[in-house]
C-alpha atoms as a PDB file:
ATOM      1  CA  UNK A   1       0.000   0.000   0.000  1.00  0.00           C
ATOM      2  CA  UNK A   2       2.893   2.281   0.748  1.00  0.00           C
ATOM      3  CA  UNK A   3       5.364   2.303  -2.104  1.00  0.00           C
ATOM      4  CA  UNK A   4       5.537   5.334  -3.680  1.00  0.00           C
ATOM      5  CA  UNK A   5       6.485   7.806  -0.932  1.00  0.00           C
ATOM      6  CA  UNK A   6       8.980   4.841   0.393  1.00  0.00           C
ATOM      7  CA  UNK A   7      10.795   4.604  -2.497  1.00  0.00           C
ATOM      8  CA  UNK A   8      11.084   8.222  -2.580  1.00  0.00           C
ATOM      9  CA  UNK A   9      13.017   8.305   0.607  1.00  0.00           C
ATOM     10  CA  UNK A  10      15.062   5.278   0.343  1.00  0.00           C
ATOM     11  CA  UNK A  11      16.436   6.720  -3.101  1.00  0.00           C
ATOM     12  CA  UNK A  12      17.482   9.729  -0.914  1.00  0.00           C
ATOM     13  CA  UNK A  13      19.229   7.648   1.630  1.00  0.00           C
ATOM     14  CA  UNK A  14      17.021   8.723   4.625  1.00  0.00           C
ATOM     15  CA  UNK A  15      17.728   6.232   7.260  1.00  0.00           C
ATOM     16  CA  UNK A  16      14.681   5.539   8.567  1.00  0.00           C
ATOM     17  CA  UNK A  17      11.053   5.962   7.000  1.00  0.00           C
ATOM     18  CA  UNK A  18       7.795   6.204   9.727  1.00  0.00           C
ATOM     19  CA  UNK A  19       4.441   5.236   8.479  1.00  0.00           C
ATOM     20  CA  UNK A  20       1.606   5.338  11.433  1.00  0.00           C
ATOM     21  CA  UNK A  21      -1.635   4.342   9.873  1.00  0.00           C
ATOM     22  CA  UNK A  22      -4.690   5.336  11.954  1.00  0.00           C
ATOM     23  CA  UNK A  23      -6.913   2.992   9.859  1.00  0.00           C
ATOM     24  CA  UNK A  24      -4.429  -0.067  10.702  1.00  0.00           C
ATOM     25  CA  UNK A  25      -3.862   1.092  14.170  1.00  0.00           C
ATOM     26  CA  UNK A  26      -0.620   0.299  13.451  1.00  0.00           C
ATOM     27  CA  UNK A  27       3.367   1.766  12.324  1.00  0.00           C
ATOM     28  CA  UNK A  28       5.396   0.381  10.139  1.00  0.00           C
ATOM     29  CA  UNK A  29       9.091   1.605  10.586  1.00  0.00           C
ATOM     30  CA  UNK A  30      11.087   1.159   7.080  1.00  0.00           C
ATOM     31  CA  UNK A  31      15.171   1.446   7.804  1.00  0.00           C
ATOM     32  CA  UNK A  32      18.328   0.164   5.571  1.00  0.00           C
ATOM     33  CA  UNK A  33      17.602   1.916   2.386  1.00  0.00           C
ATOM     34  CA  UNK A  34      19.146   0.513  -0.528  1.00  0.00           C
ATOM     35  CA  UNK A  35      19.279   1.046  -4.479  1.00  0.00           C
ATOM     36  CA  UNK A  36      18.628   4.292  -6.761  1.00  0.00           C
ATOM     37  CA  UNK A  37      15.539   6.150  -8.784  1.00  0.00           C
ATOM     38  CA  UNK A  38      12.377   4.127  -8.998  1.00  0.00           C
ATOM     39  CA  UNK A  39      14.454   0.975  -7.589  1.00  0.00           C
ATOM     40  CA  UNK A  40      15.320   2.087  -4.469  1.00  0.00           C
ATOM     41  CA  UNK A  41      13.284   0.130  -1.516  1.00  0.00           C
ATOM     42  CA  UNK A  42      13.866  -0.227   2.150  1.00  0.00           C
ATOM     43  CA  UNK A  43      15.612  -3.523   3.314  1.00  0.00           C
ATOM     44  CA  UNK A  44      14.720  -3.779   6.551  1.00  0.00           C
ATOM     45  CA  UNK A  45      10.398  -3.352   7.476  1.00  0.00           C
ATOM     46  CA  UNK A  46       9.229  -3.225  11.119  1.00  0.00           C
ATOM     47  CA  UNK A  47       5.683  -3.347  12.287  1.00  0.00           C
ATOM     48  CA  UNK A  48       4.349  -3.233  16.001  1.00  0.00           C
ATOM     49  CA  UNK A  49       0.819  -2.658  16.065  1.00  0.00           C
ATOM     50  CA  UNK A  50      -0.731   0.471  18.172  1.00  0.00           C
ATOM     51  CA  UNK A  51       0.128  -0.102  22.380  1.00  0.00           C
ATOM     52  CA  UNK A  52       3.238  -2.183  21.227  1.00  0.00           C
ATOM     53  CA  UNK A  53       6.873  -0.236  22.291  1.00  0.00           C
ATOM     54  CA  UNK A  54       8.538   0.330  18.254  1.00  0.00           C
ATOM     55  CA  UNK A  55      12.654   0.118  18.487  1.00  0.00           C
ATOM     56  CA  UNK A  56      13.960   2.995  16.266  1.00  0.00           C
ATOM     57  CA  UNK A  57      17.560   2.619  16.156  1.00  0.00           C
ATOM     58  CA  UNK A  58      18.417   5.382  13.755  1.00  0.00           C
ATOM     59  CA  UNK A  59      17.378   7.367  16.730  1.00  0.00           C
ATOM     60  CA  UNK A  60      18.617   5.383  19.098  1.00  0.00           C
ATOM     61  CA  UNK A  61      14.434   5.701  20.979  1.00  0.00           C
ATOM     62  CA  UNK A  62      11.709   3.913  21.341  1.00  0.00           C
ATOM     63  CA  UNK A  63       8.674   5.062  20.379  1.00  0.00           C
ATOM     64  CA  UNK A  64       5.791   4.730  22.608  1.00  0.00           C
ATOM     65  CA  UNK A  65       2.823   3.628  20.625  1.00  0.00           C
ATOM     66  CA  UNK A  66       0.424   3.131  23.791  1.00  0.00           C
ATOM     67  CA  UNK A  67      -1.497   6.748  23.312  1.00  0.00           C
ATOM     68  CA  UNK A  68      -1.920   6.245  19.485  1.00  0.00           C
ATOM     69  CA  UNK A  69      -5.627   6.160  18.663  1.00  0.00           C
ATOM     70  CA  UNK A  70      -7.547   4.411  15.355  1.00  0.00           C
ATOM     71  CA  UNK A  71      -9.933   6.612  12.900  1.00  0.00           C
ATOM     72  CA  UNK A  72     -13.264   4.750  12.395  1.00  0.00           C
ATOM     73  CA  UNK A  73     -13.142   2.645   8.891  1.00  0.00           C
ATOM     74  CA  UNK A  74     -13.876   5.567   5.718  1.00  0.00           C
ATOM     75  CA  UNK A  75     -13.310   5.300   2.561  1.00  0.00           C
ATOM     76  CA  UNK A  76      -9.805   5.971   1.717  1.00  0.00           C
END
């Protein structure tokens, strides 16, 4: 569902990529990017769903999830 923007990133060598989806209720934490242009991904994908502690270590945190709240289901 999320490729675009990720790609976008990882071809710019940004360490670490946050995605917190409300619908989901959850993050996914994309880190280790890798490759060039429309090639370029993320090697590494981390998910923890919405109360779960998320390990950032670009940051060297962790991100406390527990106070992250869901949107009711709409069309997206």
């Amino acid at each position: 569902m999320f490729r675009l923007k990720p790609s976008m990133y990882a071809a710019g060598q940004v360490d670490a990529y946050l995605i917190i989806d409300p619908f989901a209720a959850r993050c996914v934490l994309l880190t280790e990017p890798t490759g060039s242009g429309e090639a370029a991904r993320y090697q590494v994908e981390r998910t923890a769903k919405f109360g779960d502690p998320l390990p950032v270590e670009a940051l060297d945190i962790t991100l406390d999830t527990s106070r992250f709240r869901t949107l009711p289901d709409s069309p997206r």
